[in-house]
C-alpha atoms as a PDB file:
ATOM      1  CA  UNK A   1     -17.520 -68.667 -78.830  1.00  0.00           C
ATOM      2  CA  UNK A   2     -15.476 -66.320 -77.144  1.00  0.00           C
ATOM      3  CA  UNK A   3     -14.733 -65.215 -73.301  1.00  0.00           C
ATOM      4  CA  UNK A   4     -14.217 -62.036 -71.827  1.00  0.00           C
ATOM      5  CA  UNK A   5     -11.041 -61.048 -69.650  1.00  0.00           C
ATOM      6  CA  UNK A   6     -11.413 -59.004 -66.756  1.00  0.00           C
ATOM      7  CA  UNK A   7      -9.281 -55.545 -66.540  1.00  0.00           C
ATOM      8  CA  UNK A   8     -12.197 -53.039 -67.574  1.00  0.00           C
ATOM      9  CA  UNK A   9     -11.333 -53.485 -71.239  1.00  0.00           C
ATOM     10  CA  UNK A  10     -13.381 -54.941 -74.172  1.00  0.00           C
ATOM     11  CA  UNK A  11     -11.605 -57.639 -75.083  1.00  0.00           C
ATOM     12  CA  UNK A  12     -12.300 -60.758 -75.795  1.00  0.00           C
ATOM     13  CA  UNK A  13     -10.247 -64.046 -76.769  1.00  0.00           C
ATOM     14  CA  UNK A  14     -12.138 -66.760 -78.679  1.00  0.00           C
ATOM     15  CA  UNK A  15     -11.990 -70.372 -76.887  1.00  0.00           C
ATOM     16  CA  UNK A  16      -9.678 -72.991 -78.613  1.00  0.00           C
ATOM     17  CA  UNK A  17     -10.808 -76.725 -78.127  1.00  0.00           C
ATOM     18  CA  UNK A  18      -7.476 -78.614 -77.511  1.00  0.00           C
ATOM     19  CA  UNK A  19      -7.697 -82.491 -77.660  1.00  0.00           C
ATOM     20  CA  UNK A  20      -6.911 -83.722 -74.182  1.00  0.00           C
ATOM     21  CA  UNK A  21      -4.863 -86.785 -74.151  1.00  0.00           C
ATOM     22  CA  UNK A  22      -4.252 -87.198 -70.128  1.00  0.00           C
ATOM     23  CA  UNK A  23      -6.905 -88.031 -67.802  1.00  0.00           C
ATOM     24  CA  UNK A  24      -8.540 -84.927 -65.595  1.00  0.00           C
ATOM     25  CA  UNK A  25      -8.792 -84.492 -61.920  1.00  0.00           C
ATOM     26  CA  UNK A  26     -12.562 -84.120 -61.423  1.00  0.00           C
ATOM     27  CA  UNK A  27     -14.501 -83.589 -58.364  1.00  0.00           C
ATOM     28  CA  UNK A  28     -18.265 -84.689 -58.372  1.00  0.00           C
ATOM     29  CA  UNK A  29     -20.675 -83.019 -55.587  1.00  0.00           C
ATOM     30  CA  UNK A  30     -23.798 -85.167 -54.512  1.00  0.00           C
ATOM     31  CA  UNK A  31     -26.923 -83.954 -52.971  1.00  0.00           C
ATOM     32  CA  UNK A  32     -30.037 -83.581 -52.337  1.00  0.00           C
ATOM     33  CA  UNK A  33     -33.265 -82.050 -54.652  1.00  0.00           C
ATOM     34  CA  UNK A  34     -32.098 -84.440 -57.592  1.00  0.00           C
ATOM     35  CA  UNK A  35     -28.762 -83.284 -57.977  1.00  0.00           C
ATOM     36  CA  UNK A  36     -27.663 -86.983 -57.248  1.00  0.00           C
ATOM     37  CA  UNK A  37     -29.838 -88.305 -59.613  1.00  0.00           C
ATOM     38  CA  UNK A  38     -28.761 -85.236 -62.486  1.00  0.00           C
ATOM     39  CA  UNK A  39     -25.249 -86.701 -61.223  1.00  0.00           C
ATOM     40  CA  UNK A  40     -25.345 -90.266 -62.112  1.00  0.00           C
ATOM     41  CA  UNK A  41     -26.806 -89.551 -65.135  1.00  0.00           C
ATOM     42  CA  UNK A  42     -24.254 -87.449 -66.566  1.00  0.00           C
ATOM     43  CA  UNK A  43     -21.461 -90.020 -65.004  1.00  0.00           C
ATOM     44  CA  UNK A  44     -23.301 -93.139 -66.356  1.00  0.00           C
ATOM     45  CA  UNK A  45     -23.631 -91.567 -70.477  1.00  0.00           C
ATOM     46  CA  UNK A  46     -19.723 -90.878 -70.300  1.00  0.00           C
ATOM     47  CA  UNK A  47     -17.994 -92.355 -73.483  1.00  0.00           C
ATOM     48  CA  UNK A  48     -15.046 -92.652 -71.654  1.00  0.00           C
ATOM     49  CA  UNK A  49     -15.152 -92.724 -68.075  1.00  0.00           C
ATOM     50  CA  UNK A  50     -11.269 -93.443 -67.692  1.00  0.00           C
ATOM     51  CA  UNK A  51     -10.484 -90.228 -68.684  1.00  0.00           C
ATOM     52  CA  UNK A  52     -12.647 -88.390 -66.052  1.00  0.00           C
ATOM     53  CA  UNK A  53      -9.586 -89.727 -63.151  1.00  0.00           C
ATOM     54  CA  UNK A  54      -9.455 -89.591 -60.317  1.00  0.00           C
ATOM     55  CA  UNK A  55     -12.342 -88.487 -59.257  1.00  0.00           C
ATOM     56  CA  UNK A  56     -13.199 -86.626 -55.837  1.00  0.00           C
ATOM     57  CA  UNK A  57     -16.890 -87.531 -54.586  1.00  0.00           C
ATOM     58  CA  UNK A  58     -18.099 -84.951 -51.950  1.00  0.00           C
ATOM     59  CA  UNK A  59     -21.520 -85.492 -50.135  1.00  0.00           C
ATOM     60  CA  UNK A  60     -22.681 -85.043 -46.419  1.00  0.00           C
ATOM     61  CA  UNK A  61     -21.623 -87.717 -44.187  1.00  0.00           C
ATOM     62  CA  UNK A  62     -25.623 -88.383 -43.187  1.00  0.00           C
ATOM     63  CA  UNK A  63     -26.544 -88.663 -47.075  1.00  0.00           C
ATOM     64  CA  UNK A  64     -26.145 -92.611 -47.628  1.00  0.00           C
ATOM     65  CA  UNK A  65     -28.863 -92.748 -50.364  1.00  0.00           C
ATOM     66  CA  UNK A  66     -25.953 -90.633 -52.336  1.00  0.00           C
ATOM     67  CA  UNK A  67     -23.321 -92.891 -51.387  1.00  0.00           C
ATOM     68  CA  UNK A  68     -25.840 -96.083 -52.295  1.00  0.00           C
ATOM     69  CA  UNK A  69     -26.350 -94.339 -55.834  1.00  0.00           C
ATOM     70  CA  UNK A  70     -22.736 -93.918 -56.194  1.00  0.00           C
ATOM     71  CA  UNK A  71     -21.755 -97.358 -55.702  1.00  0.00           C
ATOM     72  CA  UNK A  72     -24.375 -99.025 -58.505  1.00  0.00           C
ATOM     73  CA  UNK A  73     -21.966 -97.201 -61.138  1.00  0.00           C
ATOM     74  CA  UNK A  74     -20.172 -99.389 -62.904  1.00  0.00           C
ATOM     75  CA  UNK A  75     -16.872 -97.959 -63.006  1.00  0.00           C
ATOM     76  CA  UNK A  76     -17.414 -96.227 -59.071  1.00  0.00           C
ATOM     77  CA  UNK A  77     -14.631 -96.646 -56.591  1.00  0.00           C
ATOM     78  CA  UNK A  78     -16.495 -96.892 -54.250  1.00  0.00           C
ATOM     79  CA  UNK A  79     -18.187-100.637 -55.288  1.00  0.00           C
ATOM     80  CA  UNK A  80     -18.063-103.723 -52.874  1.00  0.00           C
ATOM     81  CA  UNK A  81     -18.467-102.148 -49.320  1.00  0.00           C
ATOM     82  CA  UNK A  82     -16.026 -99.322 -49.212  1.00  0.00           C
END
């Protein structure tokens, strides 16, 4: 795999994978037309959930069935009435 770096040229640089050994900031958007549900999914299969900290949860103040989904994770911070 490789990426491509702006500036009109042709170059590109190929990606390295470097092993991450501190947790990163991560912000999770909820909504509507199943992106909740596409949400949890992807949150719930995490090997390692610790290392996806903190997370930022965004979602429209009127969207409780979001909120609701949120809070039946078992690692949410949002669990127990928050």
């Amino acid at each position: 795999r490789s990426i491509r770096r702006g500036g009109g040229g042709n170059t590109t640089t190929p990606l390295r994978r470097e092993r991450r050994t501190r947790p990163v900031r991560t912000l999770v958007v909820l909504g509507s037309g199943g992106h909740t549900t596409e949400m949890v999914r992807i949150l719930s299969s995490l090997a390692r959930p610790d290392r996806y900290e903190p997370r930022l949860y965004v979602m429209a103040e009127t969207d409780d069935t979001s909120l609701d989904r949120m809070r039946s994770l078992p690692s949410s911070p949002h669990r127990g009435g928050g």
